[in-house]
Protein backbone atom coordinates (compact mmCIF):
# COMPACT_ATOMS: atom_id res chain seq x y z
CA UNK A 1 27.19 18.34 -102.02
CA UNK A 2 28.47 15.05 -103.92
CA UNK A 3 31.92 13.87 -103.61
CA UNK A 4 33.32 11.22 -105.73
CA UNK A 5 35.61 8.95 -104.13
CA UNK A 6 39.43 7.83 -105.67
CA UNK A 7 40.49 4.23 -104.24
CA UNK A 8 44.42 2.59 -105.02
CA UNK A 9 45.52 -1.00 -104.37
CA UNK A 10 48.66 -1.92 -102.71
CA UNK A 11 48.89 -5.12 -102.43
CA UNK A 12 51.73 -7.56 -101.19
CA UNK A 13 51.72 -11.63 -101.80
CA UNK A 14 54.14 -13.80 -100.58
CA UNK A 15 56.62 -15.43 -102.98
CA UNK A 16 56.49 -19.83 -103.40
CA UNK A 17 60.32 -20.52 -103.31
CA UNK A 18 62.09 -23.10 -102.05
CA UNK A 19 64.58 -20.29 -99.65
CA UNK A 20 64.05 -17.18 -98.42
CA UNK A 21 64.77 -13.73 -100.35
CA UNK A 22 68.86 -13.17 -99.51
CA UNK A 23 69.55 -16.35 -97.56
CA UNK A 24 69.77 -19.92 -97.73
CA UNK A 25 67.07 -20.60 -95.20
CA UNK A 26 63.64 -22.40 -95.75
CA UNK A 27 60.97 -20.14 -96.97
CA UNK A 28 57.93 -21.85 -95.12
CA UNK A 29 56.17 -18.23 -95.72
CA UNK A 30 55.79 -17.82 -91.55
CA UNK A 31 53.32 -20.90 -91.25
CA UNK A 32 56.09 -23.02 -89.05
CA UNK A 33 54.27 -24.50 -86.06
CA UNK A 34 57.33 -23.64 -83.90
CA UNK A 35 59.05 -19.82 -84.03
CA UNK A 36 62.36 -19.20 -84.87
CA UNK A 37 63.27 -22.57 -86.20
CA UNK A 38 63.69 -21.22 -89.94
CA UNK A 39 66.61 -18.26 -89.63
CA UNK A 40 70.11 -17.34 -90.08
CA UNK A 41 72.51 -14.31 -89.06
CA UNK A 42 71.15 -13.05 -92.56
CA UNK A 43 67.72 -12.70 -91.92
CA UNK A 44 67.86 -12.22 -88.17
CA UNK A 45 70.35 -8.94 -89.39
CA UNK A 46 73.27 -10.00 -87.50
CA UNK A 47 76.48 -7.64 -88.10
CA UNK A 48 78.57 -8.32 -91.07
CA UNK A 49 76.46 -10.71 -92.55
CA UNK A 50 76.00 -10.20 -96.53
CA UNK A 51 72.60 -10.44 -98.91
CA UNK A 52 72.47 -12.69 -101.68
CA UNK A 53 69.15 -12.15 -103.88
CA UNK A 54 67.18 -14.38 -105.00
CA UNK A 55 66.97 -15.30 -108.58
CA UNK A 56 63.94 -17.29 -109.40
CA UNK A 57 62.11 -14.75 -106.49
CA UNK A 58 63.08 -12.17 -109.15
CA UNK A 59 61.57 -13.88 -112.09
CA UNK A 60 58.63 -14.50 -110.29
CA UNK A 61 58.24 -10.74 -110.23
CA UNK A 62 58.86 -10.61 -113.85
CA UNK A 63 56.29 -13.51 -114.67
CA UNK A 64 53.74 -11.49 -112.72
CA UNK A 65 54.70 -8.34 -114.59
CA UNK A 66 54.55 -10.07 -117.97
CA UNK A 67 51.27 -11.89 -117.35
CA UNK A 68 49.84 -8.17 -116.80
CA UNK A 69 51.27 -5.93 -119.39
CA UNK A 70 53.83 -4.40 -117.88
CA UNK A 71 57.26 -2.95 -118.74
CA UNK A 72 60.41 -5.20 -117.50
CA UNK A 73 63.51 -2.85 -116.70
CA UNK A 74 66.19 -3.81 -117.98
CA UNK A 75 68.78 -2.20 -114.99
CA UNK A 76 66.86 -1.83 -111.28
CA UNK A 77 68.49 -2.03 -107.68
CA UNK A 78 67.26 -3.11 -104.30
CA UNK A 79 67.33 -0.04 -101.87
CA UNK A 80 67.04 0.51 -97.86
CA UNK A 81 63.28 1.02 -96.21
CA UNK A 82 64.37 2.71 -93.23
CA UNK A 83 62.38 2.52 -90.39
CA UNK A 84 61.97 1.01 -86.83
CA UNK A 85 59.91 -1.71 -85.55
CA UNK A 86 60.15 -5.04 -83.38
CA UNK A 87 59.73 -7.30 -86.00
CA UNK A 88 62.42 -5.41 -88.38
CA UNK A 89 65.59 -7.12 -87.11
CA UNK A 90 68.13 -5.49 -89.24
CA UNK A 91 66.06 -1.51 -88.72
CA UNK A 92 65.77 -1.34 -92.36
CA UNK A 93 63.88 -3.16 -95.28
CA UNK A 94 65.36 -4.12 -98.41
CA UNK A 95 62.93 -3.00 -101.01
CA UNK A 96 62.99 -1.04 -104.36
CA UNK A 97 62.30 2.76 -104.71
CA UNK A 98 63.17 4.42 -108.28
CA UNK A 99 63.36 1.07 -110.13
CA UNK A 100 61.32 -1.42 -109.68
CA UNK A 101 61.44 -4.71 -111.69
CA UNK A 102 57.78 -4.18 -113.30
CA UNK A 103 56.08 -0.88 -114.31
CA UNK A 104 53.16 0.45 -116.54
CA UNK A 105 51.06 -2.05 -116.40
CA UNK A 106 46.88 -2.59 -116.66
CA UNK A 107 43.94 -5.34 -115.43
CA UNK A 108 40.93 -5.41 -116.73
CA UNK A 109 37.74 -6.45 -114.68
CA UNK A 110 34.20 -5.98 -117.10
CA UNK A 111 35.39 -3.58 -119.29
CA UNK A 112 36.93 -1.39 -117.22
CA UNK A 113 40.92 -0.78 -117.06
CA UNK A 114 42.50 -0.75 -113.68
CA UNK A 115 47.02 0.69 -114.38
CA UNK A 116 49.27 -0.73 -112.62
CA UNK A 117 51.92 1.53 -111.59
CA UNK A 118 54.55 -0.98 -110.78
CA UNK A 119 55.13 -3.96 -108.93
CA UNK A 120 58.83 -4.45 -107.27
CA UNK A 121 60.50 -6.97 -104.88
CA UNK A 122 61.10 -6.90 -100.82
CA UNK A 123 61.62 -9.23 -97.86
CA UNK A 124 59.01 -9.50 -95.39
CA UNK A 125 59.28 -8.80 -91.83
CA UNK A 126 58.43 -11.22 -88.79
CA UNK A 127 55.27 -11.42 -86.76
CA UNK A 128 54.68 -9.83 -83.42
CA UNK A 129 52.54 -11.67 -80.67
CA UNK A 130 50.90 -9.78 -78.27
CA UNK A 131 49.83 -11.65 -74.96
CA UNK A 132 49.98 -10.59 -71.20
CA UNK A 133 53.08 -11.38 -70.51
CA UNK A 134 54.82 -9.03 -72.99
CA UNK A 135 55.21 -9.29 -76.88
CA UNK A 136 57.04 -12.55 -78.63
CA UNK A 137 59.56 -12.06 -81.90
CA UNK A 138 58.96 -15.12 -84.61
CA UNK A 139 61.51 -14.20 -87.25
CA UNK A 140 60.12 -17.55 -89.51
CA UNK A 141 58.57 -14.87 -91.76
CA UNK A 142 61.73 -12.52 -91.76
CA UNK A 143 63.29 -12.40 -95.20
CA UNK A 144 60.83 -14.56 -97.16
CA UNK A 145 60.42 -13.34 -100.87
CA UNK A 146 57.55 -10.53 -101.29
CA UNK A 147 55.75 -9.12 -104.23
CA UNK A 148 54.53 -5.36 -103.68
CA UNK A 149 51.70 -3.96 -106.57
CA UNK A 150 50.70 -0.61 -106.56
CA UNK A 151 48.06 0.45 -108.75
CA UNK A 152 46.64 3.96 -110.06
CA UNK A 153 43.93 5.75 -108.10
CA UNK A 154 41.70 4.29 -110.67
CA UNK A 155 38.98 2.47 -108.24
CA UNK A 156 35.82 3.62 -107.68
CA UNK A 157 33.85 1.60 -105.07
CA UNK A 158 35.01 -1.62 -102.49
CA UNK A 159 33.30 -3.99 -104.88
CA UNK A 160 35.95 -3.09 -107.97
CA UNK A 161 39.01 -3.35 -105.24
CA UNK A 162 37.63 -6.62 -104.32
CA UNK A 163 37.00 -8.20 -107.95
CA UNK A 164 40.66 -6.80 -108.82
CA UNK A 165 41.92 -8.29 -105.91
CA UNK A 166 40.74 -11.69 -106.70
CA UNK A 167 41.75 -12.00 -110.20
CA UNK A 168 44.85 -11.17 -109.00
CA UNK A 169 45.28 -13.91 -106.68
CA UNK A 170 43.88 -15.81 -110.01
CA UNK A 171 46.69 -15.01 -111.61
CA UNK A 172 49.57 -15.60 -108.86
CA UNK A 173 47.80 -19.17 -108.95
CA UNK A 174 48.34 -19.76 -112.76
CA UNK A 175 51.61 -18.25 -112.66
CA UNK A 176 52.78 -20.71 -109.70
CA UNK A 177 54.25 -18.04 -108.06
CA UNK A 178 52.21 -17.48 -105.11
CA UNK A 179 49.22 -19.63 -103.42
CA UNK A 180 48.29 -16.01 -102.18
CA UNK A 181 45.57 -17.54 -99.58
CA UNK A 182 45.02 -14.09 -97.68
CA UNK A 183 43.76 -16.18 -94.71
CA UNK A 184 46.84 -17.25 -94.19
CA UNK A 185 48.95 -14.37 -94.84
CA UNK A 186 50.29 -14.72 -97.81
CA UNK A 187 48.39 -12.10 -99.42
CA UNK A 188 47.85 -8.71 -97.94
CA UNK A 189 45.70 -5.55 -99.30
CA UNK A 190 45.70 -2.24 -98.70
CA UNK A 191 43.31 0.30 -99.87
CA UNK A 192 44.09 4.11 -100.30
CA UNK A 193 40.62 6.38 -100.09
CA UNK A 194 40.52 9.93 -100.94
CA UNK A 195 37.15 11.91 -101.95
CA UNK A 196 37.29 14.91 -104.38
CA UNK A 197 33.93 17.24 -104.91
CA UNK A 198 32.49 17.09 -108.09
CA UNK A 199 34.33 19.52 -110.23
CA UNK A 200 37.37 19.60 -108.42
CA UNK A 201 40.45 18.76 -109.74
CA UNK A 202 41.32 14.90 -109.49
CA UNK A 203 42.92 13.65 -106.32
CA UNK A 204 42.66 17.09 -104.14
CA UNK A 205 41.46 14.83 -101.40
CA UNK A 206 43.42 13.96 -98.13
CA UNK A 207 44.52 10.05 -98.83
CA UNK A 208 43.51 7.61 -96.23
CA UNK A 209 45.01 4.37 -95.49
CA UNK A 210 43.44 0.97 -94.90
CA UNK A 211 46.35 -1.05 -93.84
CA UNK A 212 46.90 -5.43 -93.39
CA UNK A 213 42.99 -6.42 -95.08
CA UNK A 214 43.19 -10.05 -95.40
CA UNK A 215 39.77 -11.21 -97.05
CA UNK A 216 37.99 -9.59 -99.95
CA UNK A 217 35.36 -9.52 -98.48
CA UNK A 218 36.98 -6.78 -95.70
CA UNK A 219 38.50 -5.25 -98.75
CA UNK A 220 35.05 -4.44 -99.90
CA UNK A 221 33.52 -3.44 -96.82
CA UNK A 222 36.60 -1.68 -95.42
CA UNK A 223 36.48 0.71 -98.57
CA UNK A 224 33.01 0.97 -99.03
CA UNK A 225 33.27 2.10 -94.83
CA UNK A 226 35.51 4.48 -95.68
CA UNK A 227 34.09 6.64 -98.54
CA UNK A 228 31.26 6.63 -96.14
CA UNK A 229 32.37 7.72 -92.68
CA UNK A 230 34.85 10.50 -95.25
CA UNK A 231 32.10 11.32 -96.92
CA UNK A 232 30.12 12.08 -93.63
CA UNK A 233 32.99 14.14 -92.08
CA UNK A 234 33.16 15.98 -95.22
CA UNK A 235 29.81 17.43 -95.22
CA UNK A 236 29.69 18.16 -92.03
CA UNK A 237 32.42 21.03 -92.67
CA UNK A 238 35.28 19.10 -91.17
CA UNK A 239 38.81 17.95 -92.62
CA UNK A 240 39.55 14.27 -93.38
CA UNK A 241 42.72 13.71 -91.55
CA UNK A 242 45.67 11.96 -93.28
CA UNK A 243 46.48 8.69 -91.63
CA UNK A 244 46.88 4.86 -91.65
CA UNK A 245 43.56 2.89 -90.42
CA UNK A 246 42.76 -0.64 -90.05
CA UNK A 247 40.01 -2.24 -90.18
CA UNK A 248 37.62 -4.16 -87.35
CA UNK A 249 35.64 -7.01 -88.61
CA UNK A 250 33.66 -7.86 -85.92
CA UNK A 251 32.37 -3.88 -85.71
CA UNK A 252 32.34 -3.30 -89.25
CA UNK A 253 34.30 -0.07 -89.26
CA UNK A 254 37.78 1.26 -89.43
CA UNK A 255 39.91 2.41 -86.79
CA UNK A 256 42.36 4.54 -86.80
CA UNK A 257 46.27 3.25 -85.68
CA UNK A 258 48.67 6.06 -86.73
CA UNK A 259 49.84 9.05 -88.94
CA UNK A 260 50.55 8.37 -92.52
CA UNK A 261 53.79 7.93 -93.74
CA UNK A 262 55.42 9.65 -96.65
CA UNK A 263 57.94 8.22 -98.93
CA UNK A 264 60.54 10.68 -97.80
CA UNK A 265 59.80 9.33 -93.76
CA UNK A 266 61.84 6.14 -94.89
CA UNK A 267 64.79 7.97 -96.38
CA UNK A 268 65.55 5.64 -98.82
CA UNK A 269 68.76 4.99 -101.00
CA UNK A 270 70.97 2.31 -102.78
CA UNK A 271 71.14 -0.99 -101.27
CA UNK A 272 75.36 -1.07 -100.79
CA UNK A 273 75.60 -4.85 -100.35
CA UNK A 274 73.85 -5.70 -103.45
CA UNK A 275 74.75 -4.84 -107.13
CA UNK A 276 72.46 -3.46 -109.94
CA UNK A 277 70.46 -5.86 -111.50
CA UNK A 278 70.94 -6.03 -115.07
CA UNK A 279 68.93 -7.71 -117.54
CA UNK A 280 68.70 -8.89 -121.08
CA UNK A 281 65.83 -8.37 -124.15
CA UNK A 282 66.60 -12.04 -124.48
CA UNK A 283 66.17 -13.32 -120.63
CA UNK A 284 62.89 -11.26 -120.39
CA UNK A 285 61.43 -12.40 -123.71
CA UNK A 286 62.87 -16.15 -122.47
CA UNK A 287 60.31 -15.32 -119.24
CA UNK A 288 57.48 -14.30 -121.59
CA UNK A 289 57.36 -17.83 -123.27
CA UNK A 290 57.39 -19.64 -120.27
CA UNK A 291 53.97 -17.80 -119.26
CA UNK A 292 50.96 -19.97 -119.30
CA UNK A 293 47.59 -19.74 -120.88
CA UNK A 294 46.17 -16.88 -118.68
CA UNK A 295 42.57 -17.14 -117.43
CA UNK A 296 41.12 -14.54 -119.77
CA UNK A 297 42.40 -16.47 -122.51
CA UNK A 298 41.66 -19.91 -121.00
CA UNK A 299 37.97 -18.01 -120.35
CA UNK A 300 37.41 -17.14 -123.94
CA UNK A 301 38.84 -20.37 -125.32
CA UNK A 302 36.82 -22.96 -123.44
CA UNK A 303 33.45 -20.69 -124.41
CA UNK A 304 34.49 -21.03 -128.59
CA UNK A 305 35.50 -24.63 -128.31
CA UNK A 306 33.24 -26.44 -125.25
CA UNK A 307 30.07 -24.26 -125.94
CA UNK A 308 28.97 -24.26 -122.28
CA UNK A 309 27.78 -21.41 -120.25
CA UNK A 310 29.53 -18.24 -119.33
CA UNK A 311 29.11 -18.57 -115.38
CA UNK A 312 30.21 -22.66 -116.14
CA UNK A 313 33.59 -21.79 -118.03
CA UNK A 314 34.16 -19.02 -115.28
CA UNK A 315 33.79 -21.52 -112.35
CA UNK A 316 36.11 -24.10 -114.63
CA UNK A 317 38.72 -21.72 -115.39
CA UNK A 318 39.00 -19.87 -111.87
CA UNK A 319 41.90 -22.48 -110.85
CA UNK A 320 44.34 -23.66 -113.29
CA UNK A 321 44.56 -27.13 -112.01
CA UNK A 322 40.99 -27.37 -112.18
CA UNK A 323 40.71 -26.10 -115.66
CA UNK A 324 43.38 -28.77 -117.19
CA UNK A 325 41.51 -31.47 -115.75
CA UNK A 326 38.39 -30.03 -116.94
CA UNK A 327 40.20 -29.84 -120.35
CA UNK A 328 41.95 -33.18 -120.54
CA UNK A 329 37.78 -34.51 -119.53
CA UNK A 330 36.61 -32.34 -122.53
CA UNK A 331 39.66 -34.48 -125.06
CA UNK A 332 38.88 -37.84 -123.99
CA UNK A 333 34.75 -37.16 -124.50
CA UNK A 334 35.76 -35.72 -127.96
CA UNK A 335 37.75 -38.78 -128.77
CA UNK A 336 35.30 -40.88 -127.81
CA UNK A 337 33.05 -39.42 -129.83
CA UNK A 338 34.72 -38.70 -132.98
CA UNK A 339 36.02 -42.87 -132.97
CA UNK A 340 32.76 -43.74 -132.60
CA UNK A 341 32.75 -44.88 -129.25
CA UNK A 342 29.71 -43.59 -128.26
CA UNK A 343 26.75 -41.43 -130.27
CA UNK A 344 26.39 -39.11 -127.56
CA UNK A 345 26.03 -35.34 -128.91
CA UNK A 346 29.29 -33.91 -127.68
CA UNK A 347 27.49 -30.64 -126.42
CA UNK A 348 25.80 -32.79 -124.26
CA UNK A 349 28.56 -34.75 -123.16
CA UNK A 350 30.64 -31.35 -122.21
CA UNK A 351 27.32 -30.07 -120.71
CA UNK A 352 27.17 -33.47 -118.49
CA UNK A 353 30.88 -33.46 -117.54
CA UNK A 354 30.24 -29.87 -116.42
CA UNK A 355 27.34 -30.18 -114.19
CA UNK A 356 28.51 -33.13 -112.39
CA UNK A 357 31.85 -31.72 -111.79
CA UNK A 358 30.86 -28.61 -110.49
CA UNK A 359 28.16 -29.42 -108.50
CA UNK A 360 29.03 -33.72 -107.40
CA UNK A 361 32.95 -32.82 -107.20
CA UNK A 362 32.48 -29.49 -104.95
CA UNK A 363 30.03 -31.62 -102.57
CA UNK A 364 32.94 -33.96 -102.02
CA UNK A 365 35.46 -31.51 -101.25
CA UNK A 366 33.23 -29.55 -99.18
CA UNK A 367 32.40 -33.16 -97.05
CA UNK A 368 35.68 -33.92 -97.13
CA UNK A 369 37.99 -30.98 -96.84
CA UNK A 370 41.23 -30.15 -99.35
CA UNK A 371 40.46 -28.85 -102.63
CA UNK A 372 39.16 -29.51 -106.22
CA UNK A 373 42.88 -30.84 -107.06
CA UNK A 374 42.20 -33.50 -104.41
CA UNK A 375 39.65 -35.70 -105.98
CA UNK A 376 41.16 -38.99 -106.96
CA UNK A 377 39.32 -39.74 -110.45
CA UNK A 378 41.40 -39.65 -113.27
CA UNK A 379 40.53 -37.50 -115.95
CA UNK A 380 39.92 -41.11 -118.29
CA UNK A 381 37.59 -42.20 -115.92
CA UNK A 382 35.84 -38.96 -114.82
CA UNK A 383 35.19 -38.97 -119.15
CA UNK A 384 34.08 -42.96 -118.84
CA UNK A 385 31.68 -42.26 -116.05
CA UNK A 386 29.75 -39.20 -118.08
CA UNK A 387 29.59 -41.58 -121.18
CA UNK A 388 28.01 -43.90 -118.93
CA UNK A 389 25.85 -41.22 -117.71
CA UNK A 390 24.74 -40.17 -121.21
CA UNK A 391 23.73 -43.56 -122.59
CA UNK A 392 21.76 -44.16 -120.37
CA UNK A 393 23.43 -46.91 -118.57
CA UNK A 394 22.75 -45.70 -115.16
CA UNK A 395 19.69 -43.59 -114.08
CA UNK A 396 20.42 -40.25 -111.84
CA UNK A 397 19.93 -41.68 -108.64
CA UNK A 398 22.88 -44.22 -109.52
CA UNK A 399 24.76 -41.71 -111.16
CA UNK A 400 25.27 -40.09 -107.96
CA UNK A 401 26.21 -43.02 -106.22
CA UNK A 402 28.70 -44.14 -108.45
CA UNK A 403 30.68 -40.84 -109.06
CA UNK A 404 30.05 -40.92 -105.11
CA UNK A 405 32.36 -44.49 -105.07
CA UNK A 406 34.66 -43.13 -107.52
CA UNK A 407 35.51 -40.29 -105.19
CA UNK A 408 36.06 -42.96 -102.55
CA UNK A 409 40.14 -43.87 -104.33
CA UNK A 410 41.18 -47.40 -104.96
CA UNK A 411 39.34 -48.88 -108.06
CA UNK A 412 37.67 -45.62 -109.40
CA UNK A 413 36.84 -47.48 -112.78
CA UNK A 414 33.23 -46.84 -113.52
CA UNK A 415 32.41 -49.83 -115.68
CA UNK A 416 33.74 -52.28 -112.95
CA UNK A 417 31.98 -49.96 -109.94
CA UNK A 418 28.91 -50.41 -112.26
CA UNK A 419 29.27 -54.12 -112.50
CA UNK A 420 30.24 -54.58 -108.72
CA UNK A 421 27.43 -52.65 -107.20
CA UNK A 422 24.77 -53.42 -110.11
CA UNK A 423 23.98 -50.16 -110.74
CA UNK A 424 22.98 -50.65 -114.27
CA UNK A 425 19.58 -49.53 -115.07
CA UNK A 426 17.36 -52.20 -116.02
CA UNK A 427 17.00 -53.01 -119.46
CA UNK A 428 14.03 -55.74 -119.37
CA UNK A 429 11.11 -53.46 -119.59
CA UNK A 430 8.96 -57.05 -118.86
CA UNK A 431 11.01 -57.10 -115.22
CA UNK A 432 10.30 -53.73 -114.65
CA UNK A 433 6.28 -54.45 -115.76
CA UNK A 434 6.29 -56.88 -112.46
CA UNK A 435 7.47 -54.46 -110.19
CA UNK A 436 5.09 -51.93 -111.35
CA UNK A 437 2.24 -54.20 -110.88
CA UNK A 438 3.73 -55.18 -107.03
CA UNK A 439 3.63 -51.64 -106.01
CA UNK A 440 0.68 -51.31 -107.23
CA UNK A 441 -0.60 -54.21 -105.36
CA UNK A 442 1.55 -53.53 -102.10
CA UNK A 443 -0.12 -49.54 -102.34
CA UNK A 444 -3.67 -49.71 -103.06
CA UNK A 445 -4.23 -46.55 -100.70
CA UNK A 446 -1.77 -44.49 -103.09
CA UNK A 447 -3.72 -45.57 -106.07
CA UNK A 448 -6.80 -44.93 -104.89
CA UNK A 449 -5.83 -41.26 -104.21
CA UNK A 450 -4.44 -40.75 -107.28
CA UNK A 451 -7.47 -41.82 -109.30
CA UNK A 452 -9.28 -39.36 -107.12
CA UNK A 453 -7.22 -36.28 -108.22
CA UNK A 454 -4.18 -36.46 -105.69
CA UNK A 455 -1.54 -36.31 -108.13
CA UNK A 456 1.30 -36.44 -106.05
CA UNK A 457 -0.04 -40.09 -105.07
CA UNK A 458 1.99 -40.66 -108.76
CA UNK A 459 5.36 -39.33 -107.50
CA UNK A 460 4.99 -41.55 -104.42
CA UNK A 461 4.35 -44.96 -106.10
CA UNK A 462 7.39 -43.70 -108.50
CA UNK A 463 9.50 -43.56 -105.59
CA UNK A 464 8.14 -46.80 -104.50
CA UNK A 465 9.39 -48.21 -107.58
CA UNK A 466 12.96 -47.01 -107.84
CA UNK A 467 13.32 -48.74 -104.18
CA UNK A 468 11.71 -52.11 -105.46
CA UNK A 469 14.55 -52.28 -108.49
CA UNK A 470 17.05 -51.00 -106.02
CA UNK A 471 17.23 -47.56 -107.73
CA UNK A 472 17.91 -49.28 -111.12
CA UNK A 473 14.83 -48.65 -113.07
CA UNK A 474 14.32 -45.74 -115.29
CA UNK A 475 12.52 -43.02 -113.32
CA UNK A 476 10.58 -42.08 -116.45
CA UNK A 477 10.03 -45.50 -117.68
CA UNK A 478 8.56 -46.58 -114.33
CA UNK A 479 6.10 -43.04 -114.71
CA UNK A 480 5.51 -44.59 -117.99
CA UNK A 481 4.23 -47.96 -116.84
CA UNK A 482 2.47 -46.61 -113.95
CA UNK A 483 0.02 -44.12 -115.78
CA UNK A 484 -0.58 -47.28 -118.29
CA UNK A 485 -1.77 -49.24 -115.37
CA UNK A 486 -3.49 -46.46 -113.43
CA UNK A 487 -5.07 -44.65 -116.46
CA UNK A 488 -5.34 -47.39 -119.49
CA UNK A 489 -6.80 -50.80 -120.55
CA UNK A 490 -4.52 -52.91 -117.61
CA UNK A 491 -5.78 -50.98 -114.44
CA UNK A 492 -8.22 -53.13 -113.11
CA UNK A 493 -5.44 -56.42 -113.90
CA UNK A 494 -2.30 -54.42 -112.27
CA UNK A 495 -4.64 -53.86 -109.09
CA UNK A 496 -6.03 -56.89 -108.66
């Protein structure tokens, strides 16, 4: 019997302000090296204290809605999550239940539309830490500004939860709002799993709960678990069981922690210390200017005006820091070539800047730690260095070395890196002639196995070359010379 399985997102991602959500204190989103150093008798829930929201936590909320189709209310209200835990201090959450900030909107990931049924505004609790000698309180994270998005059951397999998930996070980059870096907490998934039979009416399955997943790639493999081990239950003539379930890594399976909740467990109503939040046409369309190119647009602009590749604009565009550099690279190589600075074919300049920055500029933040944001080339030289590139000036080899310097800070102007470490290639063919014919001499074992079929004898005395000009020659020029004297009319002179 086949059963077709129903996945929905909740997700949660910490908010970027400067203060927490109703206080005054720091918001350094729970990743203080000391506990307790960032509260106040608000968010520690001390008696009589008073919540003030946050604004610009708010129009985060409202970017974030914006930048995915959604509808802004014009009235909501914060209301009371009631339940207990340790790292609840007050015994209740201040959330949103009937009216959220955001609702009705969609995502879409290859064609496919993934609805969003709303997206509203909470504080987050503290963290518990469980050791021998009891369990510790850090209330750091208590009160600091979170986003909650709930989707429609509209999922189909992990691998769809995880590609949503990340161009989310994509856009809480762009937007500023959120560095949403799940490793460190700041953004948390959940996945909901249900399974239907085939011809059964839509969501008739028992819902399931994958609770706190904080990688995609446990997203994926937590969901695609779960339609598994429910699918195996299932047709063994046994009920799913409705309950909450997290998820073990290191065993590749989910576990199961408690019984699911139901909206009418938290018995929620009006927040009394806070009024209704009323809002404009103008303040929300005000919000919707202030948006920034989105990635899909960014995406489908770079491919009409840079003409590079669809998996090279996707890599450039998955970071919005990384794509205005990219961008203000791509304007000085255009002016350069419309002023006549250089003849270069600007496809092949944007082709060159490409390839070197994605492959040269990811090898030094990967040797070096920090990000793609970190690189200290400007974007004028970054553009200087591929024109140098494309005329010619330097061979590969010295390429490499020189964006290699660059990378290094200080001076990071090609031309005078170029000039220190003379890394120009060599331009007086005769020169280069002499140092064929001394390799030659210096490797008359090499040439005699070339000339008796070994042809990688050739790539050898190439080599041999580029390290008697100090990697300055042309590799193809010195290939060039070398089959003249190996194959033509100067062989026996070059070897003798």
């Amino acid at each position: 019997m086949k059963y077709i399985p129903v996945l929905g997102m909740e997700v949660h991602a910490e908010l970027k302000t400067k203060s927490k959500m109703f206080c005054a204190c720091e918001n350094g989103r729970g990743l203080e090296k000391e506990p307790n150093t960032h509260i106040c008798p608000v968010c520690t829930g001390q008696p009589g204290t008073l919540p003030v929201p946050n604004r610009v936590a708010i129009e985060y909320v409202q970017k974030a809605g914006l930048a995915l189709g959604c509808t802004l209310r014009l009235d909501s209200k914060f209301d009371r999550k009631n339940y207990f835990y340790p790292d609840l201090p007050k015994g209740y959450q201040i959330s949103q239940f009937d009216k959220p900030l955001c609702e009705n909107g969609s995502m879409t990931i290859d064609g496919k539309v993934f609805r969003i049924t709303r997206i509203h505004l909470e504080e987050d609790t503290g963290k518990l830490s469980h050791g021998r000698g009891g369990t510790c309180v850090d209330l750091n994270r208590a009160g600091v500004p979170l986003l909650e998005l709930v989707t429609e059951p509209d999922f189909s397999s992990g691998k769809e939860a995880r590609l949503f998930c990340q161009k989310l996070r994509q856009i809480f980059r762009y937007l500023d709002i959120s560095d949403a870096d799940m490793e460190k907490g700041q953004m948390r998934c959940e996945v909901n799993i249900s399974l239907f039979r085939e011809g059964d009416e839509r969501l008739s399955g028992t819902k399931v709960e994958i609770k706190n997943l904080n990688s995609f790639r446990s997203v994926e493999r937590a969901a695609d678990f779960e339609i598994l081990r429910q699918t195996e239950i299932l047709e063994s003539g046994k009920q799913v069981v409705q309950e909450t379930r997290g998820w073990d890594d290191a065993a590749g399976r989910t576990v199961s922690q408690r019984a699911k909740e139901s909206a009418h467990d938290y018995r929620y109503f009006p927040e009394p210390d806070i009024p209704k939040l009323i809002f404009s046409k103008e303040e929300t369309e005000r919000l919707r200017k202030s948006l920034p190119e989105l990635p899909d647009s960014k995406e489908a602009r770079f491919l009409e005006e840079f003409g590079l590749s669809l998996s090279d604009i996707s890599s450039l565009v998955s970071e919005r820091d990384v794509a205005d550099y990219f961008e203000r690279v791509a304007s000085e190589l255009l002016e350069k070539r419309s002023s006549g600075e250089t003849s270069v074919d600007p496809k092949r300049l944007l082709k060159l800047a490409a390839n070197y920055f994605l492959t040269e500029r990811k090898r030094y933040v990967a040797d070096r730690g920090g990000d793609m944001r970190s690189v200290p080339v400007s974007a004028e030289n970054y553009a200087e260095f591929v024109t140098i590139v494309a005329e010619g000036k330097v061979n590969s080899s010295a390429a490499q070395r020189l964006l290699s310097e660059m990378m290094k800070g200080g001076d990071s102007d090609p031309s005078h890196i170029v000039d220190r470490l003379q890394l120009s290639q060599m331009s007086d063919e005769g020169a280069l002639e002499e140092i064929v014919r001394l390799v030659l001499l210096d490797n008359e074992k090499s040439v005699t196995d070339y000339r008796n079929g070994k042809q990688n004898a050739l790539q050898y005395l190439v080599g041999q070359t580029m390290k008697a000009s100090k990697g300055r020659a042309n590799p193809e020029t010195a290939r060039t010379f070398l089959l003249r004297f190996l194959e033509g009319s100067d062989s026996r002179e070059a070897t003798q």
